[in-house]
C-alpha atoms as a PDB file:
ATOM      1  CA  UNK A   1      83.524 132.401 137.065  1.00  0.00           C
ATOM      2  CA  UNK A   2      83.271 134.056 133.819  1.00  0.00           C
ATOM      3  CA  UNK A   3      85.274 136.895 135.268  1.00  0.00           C
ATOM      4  CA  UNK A   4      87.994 134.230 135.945  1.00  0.00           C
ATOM      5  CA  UNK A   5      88.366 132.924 132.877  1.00  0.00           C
ATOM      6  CA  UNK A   6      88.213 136.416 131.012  1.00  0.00           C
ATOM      7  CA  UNK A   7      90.720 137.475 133.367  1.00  0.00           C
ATOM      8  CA  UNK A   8      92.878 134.405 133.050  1.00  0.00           C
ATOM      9  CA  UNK A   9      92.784 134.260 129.260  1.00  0.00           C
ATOM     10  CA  UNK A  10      93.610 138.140 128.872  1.00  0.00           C
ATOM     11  CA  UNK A  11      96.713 137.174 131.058  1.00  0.00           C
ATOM     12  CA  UNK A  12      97.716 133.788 129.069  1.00  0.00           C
ATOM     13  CA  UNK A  13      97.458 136.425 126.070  1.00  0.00           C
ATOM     14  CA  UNK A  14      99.226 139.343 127.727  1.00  0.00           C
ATOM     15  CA  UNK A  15     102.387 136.646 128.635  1.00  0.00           C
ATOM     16  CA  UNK A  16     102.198 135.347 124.941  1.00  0.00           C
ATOM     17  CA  UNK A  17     102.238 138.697 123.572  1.00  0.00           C
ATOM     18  CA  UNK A  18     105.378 139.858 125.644  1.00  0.00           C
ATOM     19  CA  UNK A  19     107.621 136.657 124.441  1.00  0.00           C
ATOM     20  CA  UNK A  20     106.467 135.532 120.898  1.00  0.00           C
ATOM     21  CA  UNK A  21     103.580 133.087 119.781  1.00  0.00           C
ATOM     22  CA  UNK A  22     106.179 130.098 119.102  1.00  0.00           C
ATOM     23  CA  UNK A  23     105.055 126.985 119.302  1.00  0.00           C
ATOM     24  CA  UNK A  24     109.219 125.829 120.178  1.00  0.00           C
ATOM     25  CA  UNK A  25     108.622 127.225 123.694  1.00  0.00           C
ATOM     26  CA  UNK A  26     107.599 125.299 126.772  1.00  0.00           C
ATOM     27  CA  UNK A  27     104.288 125.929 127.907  1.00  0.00           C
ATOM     28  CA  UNK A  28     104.270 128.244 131.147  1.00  0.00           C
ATOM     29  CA  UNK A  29     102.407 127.447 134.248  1.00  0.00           C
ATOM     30  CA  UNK A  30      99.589 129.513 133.177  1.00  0.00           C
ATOM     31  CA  UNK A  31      99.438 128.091 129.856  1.00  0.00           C
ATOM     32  CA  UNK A  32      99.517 124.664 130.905  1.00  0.00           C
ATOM     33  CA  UNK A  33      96.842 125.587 133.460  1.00  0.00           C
ATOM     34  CA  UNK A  34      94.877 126.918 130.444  1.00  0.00           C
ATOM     35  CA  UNK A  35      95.317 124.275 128.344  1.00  0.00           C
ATOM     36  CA  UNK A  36      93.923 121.745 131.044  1.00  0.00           C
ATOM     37  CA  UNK A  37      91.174 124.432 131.508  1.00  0.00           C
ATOM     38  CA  UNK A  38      90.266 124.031 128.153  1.00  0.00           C
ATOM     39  CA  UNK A  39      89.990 120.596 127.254  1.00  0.00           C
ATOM     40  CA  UNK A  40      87.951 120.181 130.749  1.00  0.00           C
ATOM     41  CA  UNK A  41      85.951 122.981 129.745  1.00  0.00           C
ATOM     42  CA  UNK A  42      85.600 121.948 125.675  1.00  0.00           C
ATOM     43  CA  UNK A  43      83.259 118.955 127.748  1.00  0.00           C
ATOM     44  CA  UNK A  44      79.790 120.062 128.221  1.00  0.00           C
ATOM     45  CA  UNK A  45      78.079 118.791 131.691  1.00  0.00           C
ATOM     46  CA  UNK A  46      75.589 115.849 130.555  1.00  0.00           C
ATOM     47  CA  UNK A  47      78.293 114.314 127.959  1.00  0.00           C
ATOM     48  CA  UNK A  48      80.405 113.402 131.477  1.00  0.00           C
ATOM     49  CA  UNK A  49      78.072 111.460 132.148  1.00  0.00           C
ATOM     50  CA  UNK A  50      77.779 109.300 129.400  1.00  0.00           C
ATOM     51  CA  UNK A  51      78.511 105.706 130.176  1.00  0.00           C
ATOM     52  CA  UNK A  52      80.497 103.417 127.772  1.00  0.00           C
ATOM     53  CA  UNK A  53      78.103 100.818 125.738  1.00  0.00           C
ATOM     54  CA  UNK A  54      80.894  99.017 124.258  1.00  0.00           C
ATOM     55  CA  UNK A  55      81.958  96.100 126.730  1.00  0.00           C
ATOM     56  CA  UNK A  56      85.500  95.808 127.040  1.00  0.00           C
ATOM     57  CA  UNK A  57      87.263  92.358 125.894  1.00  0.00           C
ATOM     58  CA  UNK A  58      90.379  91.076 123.863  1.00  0.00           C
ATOM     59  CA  UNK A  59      88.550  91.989 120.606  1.00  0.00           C
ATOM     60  CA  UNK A  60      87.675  95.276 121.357  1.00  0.00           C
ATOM     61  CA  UNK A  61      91.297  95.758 122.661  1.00  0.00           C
ATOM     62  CA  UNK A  62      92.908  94.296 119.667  1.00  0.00           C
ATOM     63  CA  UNK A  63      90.514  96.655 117.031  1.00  0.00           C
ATOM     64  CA  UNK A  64      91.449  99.953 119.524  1.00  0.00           C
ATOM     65  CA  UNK A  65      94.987  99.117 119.378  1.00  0.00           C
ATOM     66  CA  UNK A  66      95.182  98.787 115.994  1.00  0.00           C
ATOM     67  CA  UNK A  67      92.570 101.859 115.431  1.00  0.00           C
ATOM     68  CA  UNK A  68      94.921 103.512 117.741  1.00  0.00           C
ATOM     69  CA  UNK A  69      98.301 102.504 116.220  1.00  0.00           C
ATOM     70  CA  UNK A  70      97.273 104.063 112.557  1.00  0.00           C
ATOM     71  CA  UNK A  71      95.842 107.042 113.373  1.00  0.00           C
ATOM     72  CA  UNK A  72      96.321 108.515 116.963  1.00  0.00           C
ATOM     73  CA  UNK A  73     100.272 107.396 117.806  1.00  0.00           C
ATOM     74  CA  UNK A  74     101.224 109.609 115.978  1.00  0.00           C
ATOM     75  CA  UNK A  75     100.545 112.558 118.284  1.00  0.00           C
ATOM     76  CA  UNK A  76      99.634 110.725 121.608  1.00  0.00           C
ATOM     77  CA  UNK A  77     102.762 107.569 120.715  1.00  0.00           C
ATOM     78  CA  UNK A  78     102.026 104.016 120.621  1.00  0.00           C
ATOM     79  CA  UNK A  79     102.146 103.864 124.548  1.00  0.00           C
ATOM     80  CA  UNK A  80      99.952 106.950 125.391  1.00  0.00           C
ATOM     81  CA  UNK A  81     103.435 109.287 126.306  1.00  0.00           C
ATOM     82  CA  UNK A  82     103.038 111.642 123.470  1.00  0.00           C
ATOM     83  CA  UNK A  83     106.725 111.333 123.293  1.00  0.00           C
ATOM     84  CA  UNK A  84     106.501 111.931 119.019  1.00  0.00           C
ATOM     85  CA  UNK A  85     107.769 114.507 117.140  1.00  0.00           C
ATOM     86  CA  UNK A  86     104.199 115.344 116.529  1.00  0.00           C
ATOM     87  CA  UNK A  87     103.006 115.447 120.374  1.00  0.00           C
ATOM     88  CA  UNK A  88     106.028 117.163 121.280  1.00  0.00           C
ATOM     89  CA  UNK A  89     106.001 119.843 118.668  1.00  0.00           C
ATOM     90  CA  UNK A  90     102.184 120.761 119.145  1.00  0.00           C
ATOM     91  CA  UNK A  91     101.236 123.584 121.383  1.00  0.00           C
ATOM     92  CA  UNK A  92     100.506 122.427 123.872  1.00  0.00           C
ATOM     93  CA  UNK A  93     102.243 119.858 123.595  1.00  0.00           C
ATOM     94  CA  UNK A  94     100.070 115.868 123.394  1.00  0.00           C
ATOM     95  CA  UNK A  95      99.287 114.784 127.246  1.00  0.00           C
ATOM     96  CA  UNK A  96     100.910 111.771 128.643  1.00  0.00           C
ATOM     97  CA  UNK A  97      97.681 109.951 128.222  1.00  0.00           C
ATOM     98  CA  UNK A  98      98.914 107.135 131.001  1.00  0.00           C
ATOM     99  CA  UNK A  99      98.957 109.811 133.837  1.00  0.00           C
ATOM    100  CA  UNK A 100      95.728 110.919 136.216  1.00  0.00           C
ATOM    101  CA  UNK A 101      94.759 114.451 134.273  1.00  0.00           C
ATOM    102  CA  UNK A 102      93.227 111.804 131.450  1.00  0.00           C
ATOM    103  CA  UNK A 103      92.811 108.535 133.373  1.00  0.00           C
ATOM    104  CA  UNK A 104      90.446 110.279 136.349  1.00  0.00           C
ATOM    105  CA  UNK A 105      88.414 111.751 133.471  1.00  0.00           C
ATOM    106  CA  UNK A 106      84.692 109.823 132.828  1.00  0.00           C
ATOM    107  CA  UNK A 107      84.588 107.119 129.907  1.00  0.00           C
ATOM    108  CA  UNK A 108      81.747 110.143 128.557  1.00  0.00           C
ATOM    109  CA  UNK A 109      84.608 113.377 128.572  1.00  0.00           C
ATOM    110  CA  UNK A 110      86.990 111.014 126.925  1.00  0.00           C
ATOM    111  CA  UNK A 111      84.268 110.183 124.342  1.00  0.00           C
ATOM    112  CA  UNK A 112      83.456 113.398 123.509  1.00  0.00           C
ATOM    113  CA  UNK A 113      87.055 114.732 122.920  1.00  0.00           C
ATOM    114  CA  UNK A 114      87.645 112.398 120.616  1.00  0.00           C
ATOM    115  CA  UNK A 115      84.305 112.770 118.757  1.00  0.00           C
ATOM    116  CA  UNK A 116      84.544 116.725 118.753  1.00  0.00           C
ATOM    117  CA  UNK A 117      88.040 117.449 119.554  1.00  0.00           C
ATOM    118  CA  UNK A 118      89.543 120.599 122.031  1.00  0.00           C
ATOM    119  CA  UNK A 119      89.772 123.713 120.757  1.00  0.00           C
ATOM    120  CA  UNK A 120      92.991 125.552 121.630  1.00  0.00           C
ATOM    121  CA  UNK A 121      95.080 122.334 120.791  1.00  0.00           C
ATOM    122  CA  UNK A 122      95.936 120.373 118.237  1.00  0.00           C
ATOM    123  CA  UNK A 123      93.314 117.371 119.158  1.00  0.00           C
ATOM    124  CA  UNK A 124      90.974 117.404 116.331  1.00  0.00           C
ATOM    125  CA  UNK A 125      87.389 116.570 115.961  1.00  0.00           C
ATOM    126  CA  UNK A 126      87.031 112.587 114.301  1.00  0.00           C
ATOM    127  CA  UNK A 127      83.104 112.275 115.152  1.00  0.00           C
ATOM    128  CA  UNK A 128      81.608 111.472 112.173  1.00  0.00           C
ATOM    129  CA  UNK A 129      84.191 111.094 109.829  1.00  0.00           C
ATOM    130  CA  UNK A 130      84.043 108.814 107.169  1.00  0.00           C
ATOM    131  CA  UNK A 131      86.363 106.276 108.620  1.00  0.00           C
ATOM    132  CA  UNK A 132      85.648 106.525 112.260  1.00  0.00           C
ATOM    133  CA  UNK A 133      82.303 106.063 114.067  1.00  0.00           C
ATOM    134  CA  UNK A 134      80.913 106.497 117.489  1.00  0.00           C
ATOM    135  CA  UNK A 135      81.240 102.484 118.502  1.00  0.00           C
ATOM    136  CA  UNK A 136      85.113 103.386 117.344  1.00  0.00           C
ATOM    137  CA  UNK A 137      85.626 106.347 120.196  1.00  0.00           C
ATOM    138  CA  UNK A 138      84.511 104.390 122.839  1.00  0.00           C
ATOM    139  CA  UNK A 139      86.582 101.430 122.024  1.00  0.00           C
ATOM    140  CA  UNK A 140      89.723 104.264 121.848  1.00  0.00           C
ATOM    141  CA  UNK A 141      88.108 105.129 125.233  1.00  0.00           C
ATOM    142  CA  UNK A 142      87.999 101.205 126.467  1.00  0.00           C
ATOM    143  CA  UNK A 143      92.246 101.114 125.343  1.00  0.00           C
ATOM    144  CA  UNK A 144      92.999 104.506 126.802  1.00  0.00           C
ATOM    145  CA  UNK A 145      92.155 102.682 130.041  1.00  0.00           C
ATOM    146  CA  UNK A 146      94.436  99.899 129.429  1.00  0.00           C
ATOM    147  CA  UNK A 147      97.541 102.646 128.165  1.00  0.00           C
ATOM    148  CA  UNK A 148      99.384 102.451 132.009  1.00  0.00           C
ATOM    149  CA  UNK A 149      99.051  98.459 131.649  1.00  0.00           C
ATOM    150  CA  UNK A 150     100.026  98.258 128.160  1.00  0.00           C
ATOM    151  CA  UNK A 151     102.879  95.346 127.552  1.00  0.00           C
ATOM    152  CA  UNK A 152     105.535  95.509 125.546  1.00  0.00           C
ATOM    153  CA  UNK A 153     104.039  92.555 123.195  1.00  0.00           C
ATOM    154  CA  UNK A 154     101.216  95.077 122.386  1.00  0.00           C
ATOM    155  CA  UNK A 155     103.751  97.713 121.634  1.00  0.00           C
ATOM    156  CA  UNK A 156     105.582  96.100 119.333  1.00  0.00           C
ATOM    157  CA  UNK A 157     102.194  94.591 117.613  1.00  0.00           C
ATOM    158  CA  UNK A 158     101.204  98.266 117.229  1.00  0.00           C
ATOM    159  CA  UNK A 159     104.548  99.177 115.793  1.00  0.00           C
ATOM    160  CA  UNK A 160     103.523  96.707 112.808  1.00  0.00           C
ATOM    161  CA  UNK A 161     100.622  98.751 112.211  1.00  0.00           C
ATOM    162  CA  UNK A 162     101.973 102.424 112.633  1.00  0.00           C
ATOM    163  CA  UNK A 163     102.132 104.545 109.464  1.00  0.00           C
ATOM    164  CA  UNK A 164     105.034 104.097 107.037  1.00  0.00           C
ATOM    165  CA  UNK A 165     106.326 106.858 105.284  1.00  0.00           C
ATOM    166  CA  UNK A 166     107.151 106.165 101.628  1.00  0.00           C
ATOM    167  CA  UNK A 167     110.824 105.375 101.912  1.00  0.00           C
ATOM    168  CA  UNK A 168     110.216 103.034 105.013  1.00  0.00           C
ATOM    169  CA  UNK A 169     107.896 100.954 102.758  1.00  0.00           C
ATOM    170  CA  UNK A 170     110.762 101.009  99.972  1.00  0.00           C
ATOM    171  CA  UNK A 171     113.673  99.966 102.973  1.00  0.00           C
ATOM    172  CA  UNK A 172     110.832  97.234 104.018  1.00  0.00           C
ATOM    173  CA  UNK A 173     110.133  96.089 100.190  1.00  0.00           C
ATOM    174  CA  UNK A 174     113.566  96.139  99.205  1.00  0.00           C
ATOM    175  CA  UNK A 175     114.991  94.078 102.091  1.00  0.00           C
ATOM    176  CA  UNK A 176     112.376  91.695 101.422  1.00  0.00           C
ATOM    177  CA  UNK A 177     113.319  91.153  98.147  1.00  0.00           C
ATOM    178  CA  UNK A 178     116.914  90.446  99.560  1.00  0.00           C
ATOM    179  CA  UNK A 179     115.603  87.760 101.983  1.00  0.00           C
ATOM    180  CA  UNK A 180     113.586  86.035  99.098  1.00  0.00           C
ATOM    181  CA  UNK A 181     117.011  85.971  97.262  1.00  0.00           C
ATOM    182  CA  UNK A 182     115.734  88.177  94.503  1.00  0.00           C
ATOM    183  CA  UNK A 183     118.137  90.288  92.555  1.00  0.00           C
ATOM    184  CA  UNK A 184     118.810  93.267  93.832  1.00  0.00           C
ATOM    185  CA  UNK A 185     120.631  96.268  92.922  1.00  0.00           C
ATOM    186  CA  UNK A 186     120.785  99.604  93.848  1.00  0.00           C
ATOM    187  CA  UNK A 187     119.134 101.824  91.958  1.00  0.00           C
ATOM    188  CA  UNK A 188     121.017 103.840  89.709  1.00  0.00           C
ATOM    189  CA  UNK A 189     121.020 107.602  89.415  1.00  0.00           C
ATOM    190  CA  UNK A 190     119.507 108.185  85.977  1.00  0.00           C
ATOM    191  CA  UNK A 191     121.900 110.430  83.616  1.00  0.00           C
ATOM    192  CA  UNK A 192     121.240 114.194  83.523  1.00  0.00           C
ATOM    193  CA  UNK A 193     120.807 115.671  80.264  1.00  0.00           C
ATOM    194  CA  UNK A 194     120.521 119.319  79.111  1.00  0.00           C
END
């Protein structure tokens, strides 16, 4: 086996080599085999079999979406697609997380990705991070399950919560000001002087 993967890694390197290291490119065959290779491989044996202590219920589904909707759409999209400039532009690109490579993996592989994250991808490690705790994977692990049933209610509620860049949260401020019937004015470009 170890043969195997020595052998298919010098090749994944040897096709690399020969075209560039771009991350613009679409993954080959071989790389996308790799790339599944390694995130089932990044899994050791006994954490597959871990089984999920958090039951799964409306609360737990409301806190993942929400958990999920600030700090993993971003990469993996609202719905699981990956369809983000983010998912799309990593190498290899973010897995449709809706499709049967993630939802026929065990509640435990799941887990531990998301605790210690998959080398040779952009998934990072968020075990034991100050703002995210084990009872917080497997509730991400509890909504991953629910991504191909997701409705479009839930969508948009998770829109609410994704991330707003700094002029977003000006637009959003500034039209609410209009609504209240506050004054508004464009802001003026302050004179230059030299």
């Amino acid at each position: 086996m170890a043969v195997l993967v020595a052998g298919s890694a010098m090749a994944v390197v040897f096709v690399l080599s020969a075209r560039g290291f771009s991350a613009r490119d679409q993954p080959s065959g071989l790389e996308r085999w790799f790339a599944r290779w390694a995130r089932s491989a990044s899994v050791p044996r006994d954490a597959r079999s871990l089984v999920n202590p958090v039951p799964n219920s409306a609360e737990v589904q409301a806190a993942a979406r929400a958990h999920w909707a600030d700090h993993c759409a971003v990469c993996h999209a609202n719905d699981g697609s990956g369809d983000t400039p983010m998912g799309k532009r990593s190498y290899p690109p973010a897995p449709d997380m809706r499709l049967a490579p993630t939802q026929e993996m065990t509640d435990g592989a799941l887990f531990y990705i998301i605790q210690n994250g998959v080398r040779f991808s952009g998934m990072p490690a968020w075990g034991n991070g100050s703002n995210h705790d084990a009872e917080d994977s497997w509730k991400l692990v509890r909504f991953i399950r629910h991504l191909p049933q997701l409705t479009l209610e839930e969508k948009k509620e998770m829109e609410k919560l994704n991330p707003k860049s700094p002029d977003e949260l000006r637009e959003e401020q500034e039209e609410e000001r209009f609504l209240k019937g506050e004054d508004y004015h464009e802001p003026q470009a302050s004179p230059h002087h030299h």
